[in-house]
N, C-alpha and C. Protein backbone atom coordinates (compact mmCIF):
# COMPACT_ATOMS: atom_id res chain seq x y z
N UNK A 1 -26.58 -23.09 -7.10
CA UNK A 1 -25.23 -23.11 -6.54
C UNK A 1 -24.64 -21.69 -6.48
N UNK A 2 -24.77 -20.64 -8.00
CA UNK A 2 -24.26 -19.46 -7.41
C UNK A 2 -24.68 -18.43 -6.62
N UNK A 3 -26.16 -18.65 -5.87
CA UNK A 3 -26.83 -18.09 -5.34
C UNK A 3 -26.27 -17.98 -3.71
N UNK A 4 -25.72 -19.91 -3.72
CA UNK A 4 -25.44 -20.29 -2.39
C UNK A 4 -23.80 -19.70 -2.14
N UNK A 5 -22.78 -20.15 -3.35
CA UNK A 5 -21.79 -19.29 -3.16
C UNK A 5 -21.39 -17.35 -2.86
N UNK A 6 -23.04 -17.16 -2.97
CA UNK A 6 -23.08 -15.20 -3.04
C UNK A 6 -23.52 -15.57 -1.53
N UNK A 7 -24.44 -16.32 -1.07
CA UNK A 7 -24.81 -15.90 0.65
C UNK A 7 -23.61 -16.06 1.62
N UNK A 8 -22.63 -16.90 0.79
CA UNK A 8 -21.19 -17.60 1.80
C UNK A 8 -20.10 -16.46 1.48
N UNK A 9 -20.46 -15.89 0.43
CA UNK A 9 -19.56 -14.65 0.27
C UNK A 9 -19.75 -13.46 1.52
N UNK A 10 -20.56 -13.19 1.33
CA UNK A 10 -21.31 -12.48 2.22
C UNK A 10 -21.31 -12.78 3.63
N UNK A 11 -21.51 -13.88 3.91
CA UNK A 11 -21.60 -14.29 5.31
C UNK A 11 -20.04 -14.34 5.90
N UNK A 12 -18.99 -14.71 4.85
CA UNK A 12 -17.61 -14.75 4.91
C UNK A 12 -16.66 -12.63 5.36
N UNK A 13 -17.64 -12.28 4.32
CA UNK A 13 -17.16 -10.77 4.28
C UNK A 13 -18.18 -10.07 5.30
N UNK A 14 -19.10 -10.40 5.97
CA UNK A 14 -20.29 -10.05 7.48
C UNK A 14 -18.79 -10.12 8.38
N UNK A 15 -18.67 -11.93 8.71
CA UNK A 15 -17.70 -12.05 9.62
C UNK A 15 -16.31 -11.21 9.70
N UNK A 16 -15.80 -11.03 8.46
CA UNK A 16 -14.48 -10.37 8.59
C UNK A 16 -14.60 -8.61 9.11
N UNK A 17 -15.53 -8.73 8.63
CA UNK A 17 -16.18 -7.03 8.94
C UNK A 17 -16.43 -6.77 10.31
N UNK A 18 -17.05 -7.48 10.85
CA UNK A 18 -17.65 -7.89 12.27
C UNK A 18 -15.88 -8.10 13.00
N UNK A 19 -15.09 -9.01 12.55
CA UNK A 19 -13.52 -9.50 13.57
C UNK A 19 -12.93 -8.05 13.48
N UNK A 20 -13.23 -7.69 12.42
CA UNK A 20 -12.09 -6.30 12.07
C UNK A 20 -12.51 -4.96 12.96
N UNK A 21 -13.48 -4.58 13.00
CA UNK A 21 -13.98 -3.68 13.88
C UNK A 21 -14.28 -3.92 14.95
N UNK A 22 -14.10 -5.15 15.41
CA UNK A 22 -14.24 -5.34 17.03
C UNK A 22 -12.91 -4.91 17.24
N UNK A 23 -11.87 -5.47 16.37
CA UNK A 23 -10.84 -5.84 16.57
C UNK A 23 -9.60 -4.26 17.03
N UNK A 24 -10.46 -3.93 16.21
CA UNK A 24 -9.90 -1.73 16.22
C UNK A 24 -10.71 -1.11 17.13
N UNK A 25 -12.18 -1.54 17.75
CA UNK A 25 -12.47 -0.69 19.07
C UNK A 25 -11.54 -1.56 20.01
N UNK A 26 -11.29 -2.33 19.73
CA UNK A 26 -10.15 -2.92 21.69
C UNK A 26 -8.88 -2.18 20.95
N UNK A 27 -8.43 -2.09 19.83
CA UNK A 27 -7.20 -0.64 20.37
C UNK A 27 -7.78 0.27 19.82
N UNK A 28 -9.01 1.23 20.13
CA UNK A 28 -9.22 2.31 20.13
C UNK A 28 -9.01 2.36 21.88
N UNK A 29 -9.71 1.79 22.55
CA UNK A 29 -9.71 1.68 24.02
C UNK A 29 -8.62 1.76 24.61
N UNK A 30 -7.31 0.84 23.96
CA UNK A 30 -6.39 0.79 24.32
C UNK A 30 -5.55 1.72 24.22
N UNK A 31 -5.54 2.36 23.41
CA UNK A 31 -5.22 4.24 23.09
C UNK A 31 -5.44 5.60 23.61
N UNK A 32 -7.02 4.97 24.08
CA UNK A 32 -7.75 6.31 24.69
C UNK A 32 -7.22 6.12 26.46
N UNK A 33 -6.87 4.88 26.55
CA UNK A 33 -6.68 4.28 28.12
C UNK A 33 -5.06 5.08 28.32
N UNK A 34 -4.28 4.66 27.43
CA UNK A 34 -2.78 5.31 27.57
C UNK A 34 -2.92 7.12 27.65
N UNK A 35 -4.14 7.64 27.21
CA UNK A 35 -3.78 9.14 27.03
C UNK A 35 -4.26 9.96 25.86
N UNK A 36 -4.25 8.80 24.68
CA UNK A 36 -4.61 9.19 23.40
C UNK A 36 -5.76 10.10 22.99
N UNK A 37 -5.74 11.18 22.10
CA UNK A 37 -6.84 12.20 21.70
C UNK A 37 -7.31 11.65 20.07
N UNK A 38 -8.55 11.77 19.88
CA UNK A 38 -9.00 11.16 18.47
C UNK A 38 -8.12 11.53 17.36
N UNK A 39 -7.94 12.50 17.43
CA UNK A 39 -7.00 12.72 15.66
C UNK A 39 -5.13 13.05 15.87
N UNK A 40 -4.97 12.70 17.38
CA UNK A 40 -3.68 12.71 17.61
C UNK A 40 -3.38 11.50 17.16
N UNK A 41 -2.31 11.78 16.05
CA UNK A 41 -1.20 11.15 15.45
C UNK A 41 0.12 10.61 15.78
N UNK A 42 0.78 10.97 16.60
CA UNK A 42 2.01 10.96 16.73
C UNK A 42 2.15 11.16 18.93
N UNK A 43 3.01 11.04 19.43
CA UNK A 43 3.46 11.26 20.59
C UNK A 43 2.69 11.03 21.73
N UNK A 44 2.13 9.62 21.35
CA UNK A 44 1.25 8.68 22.60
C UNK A 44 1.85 7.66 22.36
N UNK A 45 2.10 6.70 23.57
CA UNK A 45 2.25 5.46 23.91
C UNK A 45 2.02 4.59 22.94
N UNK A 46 0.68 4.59 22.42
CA UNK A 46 0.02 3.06 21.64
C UNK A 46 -0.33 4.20 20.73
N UNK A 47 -0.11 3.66 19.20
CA UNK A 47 -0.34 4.02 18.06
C UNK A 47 -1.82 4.03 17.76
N UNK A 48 -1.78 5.14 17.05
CA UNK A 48 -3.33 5.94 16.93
C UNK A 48 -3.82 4.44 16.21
N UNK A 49 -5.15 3.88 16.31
CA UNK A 49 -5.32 2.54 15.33
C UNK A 49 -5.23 3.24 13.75
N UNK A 50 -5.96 4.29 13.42
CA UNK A 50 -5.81 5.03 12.27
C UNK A 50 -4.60 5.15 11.44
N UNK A 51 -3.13 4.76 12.02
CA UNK A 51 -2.12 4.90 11.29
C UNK A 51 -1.72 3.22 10.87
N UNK A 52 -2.24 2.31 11.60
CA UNK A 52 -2.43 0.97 11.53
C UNK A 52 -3.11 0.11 10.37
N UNK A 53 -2.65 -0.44 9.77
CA UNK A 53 -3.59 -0.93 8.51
C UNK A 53 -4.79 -2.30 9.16
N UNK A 54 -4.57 -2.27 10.47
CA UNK A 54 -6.01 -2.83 10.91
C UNK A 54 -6.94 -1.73 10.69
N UNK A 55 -6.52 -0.80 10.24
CA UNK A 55 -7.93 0.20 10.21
C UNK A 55 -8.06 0.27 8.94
N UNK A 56 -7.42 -0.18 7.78
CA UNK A 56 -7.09 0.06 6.43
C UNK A 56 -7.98 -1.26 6.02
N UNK A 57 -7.90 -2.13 6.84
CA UNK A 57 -8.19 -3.49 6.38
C UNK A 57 -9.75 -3.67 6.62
N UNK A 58 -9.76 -2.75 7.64
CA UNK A 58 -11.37 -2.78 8.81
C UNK A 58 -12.89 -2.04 7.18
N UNK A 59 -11.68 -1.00 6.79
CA UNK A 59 -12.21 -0.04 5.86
C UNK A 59 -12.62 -1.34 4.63
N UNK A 60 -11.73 -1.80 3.70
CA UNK A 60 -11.87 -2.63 3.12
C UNK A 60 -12.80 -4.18 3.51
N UNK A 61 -12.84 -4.33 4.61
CA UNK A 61 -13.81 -5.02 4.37
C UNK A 61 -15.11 -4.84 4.50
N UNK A 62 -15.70 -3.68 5.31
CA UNK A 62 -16.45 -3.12 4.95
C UNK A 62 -17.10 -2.48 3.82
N UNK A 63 -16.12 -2.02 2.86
CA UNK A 63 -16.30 -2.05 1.26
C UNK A 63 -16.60 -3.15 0.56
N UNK A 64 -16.01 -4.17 0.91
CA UNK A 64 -16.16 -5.55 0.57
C UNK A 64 -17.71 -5.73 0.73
N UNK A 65 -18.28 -6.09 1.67
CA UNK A 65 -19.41 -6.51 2.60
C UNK A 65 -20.34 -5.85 2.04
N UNK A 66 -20.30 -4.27 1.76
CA UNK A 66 -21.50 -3.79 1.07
C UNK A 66 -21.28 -4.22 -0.11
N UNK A 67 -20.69 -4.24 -0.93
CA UNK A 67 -20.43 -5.03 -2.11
C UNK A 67 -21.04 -5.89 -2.98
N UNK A 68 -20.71 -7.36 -1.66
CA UNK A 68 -21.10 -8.54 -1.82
C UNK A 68 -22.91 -8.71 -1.75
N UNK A 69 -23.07 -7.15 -0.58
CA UNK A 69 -25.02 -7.56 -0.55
C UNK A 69 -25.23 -6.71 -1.37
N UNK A 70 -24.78 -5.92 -2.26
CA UNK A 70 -25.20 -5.13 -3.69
C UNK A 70 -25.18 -6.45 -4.66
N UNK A 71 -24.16 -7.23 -4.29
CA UNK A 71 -24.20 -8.54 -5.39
C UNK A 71 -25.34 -9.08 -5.53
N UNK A 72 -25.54 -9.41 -4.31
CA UNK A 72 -26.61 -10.39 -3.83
C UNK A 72 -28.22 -9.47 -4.30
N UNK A 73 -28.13 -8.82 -4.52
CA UNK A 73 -29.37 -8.36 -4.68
C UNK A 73 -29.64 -7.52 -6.38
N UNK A 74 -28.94 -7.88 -7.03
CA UNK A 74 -28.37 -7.64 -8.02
C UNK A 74 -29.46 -8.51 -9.16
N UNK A 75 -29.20 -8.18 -10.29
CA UNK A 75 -29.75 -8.53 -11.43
C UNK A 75 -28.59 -9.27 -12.20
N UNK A 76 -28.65 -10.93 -12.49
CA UNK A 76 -27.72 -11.73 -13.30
C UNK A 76 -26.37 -10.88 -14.03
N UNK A 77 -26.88 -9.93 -14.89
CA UNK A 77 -25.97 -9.72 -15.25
C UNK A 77 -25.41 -8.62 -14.88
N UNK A 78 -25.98 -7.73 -14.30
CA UNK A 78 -25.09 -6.65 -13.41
C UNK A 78 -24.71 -7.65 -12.25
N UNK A 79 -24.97 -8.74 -12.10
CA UNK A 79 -24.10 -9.01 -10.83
C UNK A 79 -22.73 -9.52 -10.76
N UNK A 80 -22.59 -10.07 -12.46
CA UNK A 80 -21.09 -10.45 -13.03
C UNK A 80 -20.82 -9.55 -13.15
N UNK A 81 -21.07 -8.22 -13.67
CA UNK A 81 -20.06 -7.22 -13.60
C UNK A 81 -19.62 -6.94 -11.80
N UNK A 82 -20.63 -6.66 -11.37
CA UNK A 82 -20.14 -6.19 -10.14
C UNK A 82 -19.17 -7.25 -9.18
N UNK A 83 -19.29 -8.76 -9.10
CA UNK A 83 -18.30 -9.24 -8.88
C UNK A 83 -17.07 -9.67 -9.02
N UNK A 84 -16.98 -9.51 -10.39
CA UNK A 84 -15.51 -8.79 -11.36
C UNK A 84 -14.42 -7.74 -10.24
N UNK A 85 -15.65 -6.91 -10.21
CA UNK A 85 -14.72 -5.48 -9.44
C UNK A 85 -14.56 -5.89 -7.79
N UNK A 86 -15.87 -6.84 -7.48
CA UNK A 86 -15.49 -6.96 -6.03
C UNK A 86 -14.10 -8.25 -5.45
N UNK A 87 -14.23 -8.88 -7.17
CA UNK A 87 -12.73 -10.14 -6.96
C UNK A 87 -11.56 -9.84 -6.64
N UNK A 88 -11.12 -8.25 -7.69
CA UNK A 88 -10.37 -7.29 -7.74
C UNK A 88 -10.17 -6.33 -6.46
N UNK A 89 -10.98 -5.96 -5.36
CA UNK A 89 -10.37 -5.48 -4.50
C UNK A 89 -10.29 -6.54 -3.28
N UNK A 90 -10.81 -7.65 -3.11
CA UNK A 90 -10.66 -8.62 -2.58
C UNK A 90 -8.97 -9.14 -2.99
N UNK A 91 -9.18 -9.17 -4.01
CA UNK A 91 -7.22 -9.58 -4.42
C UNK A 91 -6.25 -8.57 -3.73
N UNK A 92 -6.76 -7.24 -4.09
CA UNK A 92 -6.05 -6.14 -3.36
C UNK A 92 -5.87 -6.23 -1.44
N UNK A 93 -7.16 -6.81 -1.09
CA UNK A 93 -7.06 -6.63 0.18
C UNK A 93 -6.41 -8.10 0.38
N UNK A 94 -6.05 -9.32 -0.06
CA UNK A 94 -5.60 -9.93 0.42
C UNK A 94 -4.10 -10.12 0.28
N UNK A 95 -3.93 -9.38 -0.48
CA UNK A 95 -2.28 -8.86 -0.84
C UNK A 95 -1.79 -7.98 0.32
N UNK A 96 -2.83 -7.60 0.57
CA UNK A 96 -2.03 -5.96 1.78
C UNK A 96 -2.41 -7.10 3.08
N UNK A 97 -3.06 -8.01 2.99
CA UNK A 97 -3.20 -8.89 4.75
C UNK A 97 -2.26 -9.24 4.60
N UNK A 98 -1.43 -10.13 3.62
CA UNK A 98 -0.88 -11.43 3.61
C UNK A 98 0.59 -10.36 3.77
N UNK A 99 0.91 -9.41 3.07
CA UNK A 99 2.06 -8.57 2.89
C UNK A 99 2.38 -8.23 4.35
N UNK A 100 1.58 -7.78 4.82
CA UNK A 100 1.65 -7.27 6.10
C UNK A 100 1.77 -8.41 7.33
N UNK A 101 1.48 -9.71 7.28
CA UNK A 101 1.52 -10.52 8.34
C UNK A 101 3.33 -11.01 7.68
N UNK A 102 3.57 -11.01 6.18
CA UNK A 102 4.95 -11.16 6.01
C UNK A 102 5.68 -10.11 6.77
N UNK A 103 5.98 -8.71 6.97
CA UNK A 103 6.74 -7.88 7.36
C UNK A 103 6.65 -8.89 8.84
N UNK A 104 5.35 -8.48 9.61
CA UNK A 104 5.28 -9.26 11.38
C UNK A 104 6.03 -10.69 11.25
N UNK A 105 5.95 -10.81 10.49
CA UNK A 105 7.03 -12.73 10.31
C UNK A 105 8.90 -11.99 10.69
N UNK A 106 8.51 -11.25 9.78
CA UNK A 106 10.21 -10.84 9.38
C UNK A 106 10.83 -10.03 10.59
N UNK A 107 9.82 -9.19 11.24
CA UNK A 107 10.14 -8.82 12.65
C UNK A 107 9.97 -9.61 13.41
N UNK A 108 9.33 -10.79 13.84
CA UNK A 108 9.28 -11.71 14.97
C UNK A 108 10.09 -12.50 14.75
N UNK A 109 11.23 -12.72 13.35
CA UNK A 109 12.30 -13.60 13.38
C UNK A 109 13.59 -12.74 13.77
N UNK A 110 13.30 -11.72 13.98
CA UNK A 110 14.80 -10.96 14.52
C UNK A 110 15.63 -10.99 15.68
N UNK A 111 16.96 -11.31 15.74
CA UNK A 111 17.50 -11.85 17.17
C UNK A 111 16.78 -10.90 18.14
N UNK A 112 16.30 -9.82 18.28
CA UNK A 112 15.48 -9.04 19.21
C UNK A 112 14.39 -8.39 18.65
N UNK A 113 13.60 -9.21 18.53
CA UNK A 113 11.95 -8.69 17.60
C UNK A 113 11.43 -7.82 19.09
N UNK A 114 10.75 -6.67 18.46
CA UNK A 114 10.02 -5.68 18.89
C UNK A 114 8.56 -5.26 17.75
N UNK A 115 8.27 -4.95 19.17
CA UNK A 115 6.26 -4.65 18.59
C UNK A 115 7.10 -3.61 17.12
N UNK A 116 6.13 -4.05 16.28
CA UNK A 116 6.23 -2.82 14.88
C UNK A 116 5.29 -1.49 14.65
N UNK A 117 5.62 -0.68 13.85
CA UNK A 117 4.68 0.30 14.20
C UNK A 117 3.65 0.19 13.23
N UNK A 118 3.72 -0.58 12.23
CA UNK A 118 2.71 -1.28 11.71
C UNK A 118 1.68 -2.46 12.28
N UNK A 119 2.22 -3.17 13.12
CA UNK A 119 1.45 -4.42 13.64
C UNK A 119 0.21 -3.95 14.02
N UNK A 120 -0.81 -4.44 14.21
CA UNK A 120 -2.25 -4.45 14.74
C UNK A 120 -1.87 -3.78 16.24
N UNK A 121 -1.35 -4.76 16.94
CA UNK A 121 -1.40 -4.40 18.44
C UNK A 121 -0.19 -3.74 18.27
N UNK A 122 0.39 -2.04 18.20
CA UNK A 122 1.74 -2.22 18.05
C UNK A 122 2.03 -1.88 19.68
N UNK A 123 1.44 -1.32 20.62
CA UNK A 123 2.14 -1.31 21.92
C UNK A 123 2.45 -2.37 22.64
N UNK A 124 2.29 -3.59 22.54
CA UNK A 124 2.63 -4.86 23.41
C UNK A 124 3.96 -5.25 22.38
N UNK A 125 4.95 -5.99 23.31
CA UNK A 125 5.71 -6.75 23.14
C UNK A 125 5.05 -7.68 21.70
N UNK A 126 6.52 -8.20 21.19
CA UNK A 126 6.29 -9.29 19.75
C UNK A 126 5.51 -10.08 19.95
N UNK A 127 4.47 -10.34 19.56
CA UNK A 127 3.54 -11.30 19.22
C UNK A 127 3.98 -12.42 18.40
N UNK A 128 3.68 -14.17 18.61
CA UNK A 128 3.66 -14.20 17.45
C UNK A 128 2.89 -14.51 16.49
N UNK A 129 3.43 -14.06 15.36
CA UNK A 129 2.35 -13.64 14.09
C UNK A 129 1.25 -14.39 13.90
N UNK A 130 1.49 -15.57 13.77
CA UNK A 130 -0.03 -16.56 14.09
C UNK A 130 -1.20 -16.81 14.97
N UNK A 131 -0.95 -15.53 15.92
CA UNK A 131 -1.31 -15.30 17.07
C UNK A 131 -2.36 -13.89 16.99
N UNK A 132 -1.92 -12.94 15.95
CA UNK A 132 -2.71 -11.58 16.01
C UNK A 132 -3.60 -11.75 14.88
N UNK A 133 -4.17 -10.21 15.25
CA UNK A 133 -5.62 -10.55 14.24
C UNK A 133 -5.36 -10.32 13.07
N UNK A 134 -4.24 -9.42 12.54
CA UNK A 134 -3.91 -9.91 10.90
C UNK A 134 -4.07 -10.96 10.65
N UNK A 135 -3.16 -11.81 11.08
CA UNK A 135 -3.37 -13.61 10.51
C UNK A 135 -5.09 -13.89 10.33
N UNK A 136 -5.46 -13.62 11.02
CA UNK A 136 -7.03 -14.19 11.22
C UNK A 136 -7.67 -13.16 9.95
N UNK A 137 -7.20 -12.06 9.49
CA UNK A 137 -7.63 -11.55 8.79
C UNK A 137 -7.44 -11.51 7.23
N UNK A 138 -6.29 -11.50 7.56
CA UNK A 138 -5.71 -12.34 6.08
C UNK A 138 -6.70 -13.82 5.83
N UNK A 139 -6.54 -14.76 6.71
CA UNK A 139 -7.08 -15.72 6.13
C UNK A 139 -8.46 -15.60 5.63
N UNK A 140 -9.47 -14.68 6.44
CA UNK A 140 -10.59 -14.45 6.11
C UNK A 140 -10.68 -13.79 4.91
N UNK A 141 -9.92 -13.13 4.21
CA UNK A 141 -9.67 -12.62 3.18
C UNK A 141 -9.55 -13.62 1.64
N UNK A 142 -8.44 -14.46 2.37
CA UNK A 142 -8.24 -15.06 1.52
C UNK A 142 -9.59 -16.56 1.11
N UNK A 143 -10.42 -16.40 2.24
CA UNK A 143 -11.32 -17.51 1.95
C UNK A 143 -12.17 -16.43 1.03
N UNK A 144 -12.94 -15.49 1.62
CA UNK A 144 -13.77 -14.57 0.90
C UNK A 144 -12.70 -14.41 -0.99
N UNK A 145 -11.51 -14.53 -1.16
CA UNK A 145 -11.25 -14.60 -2.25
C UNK A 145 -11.32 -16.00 -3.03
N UNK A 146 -11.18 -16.85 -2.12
CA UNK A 146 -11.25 -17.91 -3.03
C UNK A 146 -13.23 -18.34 -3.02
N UNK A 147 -13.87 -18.51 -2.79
CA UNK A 147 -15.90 -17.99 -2.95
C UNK A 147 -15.60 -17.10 -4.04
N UNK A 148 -14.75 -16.12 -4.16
CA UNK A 148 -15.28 -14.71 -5.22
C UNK A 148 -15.04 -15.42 -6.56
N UNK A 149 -13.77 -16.45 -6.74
CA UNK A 149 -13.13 -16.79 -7.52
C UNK A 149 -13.84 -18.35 -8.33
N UNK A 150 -14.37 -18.45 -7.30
CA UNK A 150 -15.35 -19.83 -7.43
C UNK A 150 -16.23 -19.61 -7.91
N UNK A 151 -17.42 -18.09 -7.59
CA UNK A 151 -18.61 -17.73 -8.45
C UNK A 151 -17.85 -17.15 -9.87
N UNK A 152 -17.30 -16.42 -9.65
CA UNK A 152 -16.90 -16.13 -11.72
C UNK A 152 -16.22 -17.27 -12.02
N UNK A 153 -15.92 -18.18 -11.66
CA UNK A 153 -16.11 -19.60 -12.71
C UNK A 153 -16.87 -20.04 -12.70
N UNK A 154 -17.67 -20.32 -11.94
CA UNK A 154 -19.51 -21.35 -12.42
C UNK A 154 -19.82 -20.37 -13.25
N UNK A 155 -19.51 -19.07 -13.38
CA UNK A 155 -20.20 -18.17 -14.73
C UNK A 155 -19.95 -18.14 -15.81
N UNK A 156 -18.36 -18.95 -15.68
CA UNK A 156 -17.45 -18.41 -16.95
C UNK A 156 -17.76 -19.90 -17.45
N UNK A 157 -18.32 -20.70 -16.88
CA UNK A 157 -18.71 -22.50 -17.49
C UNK A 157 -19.49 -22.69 -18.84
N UNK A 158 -19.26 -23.09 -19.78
CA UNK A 158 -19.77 -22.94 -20.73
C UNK A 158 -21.24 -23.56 -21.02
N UNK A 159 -22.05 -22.50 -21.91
CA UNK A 159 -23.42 -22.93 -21.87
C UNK A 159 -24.05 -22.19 -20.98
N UNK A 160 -23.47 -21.34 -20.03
CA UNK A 160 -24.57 -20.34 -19.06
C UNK A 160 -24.90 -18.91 -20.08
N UNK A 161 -25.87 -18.58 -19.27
CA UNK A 161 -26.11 -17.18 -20.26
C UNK A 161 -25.52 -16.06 -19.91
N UNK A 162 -24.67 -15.90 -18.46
CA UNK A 162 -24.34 -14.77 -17.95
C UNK A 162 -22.47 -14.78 -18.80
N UNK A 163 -22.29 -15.55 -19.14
CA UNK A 163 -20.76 -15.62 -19.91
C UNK A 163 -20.90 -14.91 -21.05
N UNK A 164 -19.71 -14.11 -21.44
CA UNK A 164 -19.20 -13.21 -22.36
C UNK A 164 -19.47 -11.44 -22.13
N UNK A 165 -20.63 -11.12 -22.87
CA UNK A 165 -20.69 -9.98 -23.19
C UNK A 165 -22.09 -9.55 -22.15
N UNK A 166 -21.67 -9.84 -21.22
CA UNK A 166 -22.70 -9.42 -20.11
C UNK A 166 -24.51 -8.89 -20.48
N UNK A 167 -24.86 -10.21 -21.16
CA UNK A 167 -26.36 -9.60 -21.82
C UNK A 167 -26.36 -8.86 -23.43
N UNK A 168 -25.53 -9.58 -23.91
CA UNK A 168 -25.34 -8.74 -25.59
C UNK A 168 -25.00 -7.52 -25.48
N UNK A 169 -24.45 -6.29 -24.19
CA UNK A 169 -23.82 -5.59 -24.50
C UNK A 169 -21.96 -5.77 -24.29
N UNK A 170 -21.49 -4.78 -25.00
CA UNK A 170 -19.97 -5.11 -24.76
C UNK A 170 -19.51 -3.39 -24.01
């Protein structure tokens, strides 16, 4: 079973990796199409994707993803340690999805919501939020956290050998 929960991890954090970087070359395109220069920051049309936490998120799950196949290929008990640390930025990254599709909530409820300069797509008109690829990313996040959360409990079950002191060291 925790073998099968590490390939669904993985296959969960492949996909998000895969939505997220498709998701930042269509506004890299969309940037370079308005005018945009690679490390220009500021004073183009459509926001560099780089100042965008779709690119923050793109990064993280890619951290994630190698991660999960370091897990996967891992030795029992280095692999509880290492999914410890990968639960932990998985929590982190699903705090900054979920945070961030809250702000796009809080701007698309405004008597005159306008694109944010945070949003994924920020040059188009208000989206709404259930509609852009944060949402889709957050949730992918949050599934890849709840798998992470599911293998360190079948570990932490009593009577396995990978529980406590990771192999008699502390």
């Amino acid at each position: 079973m925790d073998r099968l929960l590490r390939r669904v991890q993985v296959a969960l954090l492949a996909l998000g990796t895969a939505f997220s970087w498709v998701t930042l070359l269509v506004d890299y395109r969309r940037f370079f199409a308005a005018g945009g220069q690679v490390f220009e920051l500021s004073g183009c049309a459509v926001a560099n994707p780089l100042v965008t936490p779709c690119f923050y998120g793109a990064l993280a799950f890619l951290a994630a993803f190698a991660w999960a196949v370091a897990i996967l290929r891992s030795p029992p008990a280095a692999a509880l340690r290492r999914q410890r640390g990968l639960n932990w930025l998985l929590i982190a990254g699903t705090a900054f999805a979920w945070a961030n599709l809250a702000y796009e909530v809080y701007r698309f409820i405004q008597p005159q919501p306008s694109a944010s300069a945070f949003s994924c797509p920020k040059d188009e008109a208000a989206v709404h939020p259930l509609l852009t690829p944060c949402f889709y990313g957050a949730l992918i996040y949050l599934a890849a956290l709840v798998v992470s959360m599911s293998i360190l409990r079948t570990r932490a079950e009593p009577g396995r050998p990978e529980q406590g002191n990771l192999g008699g060291r502390t």
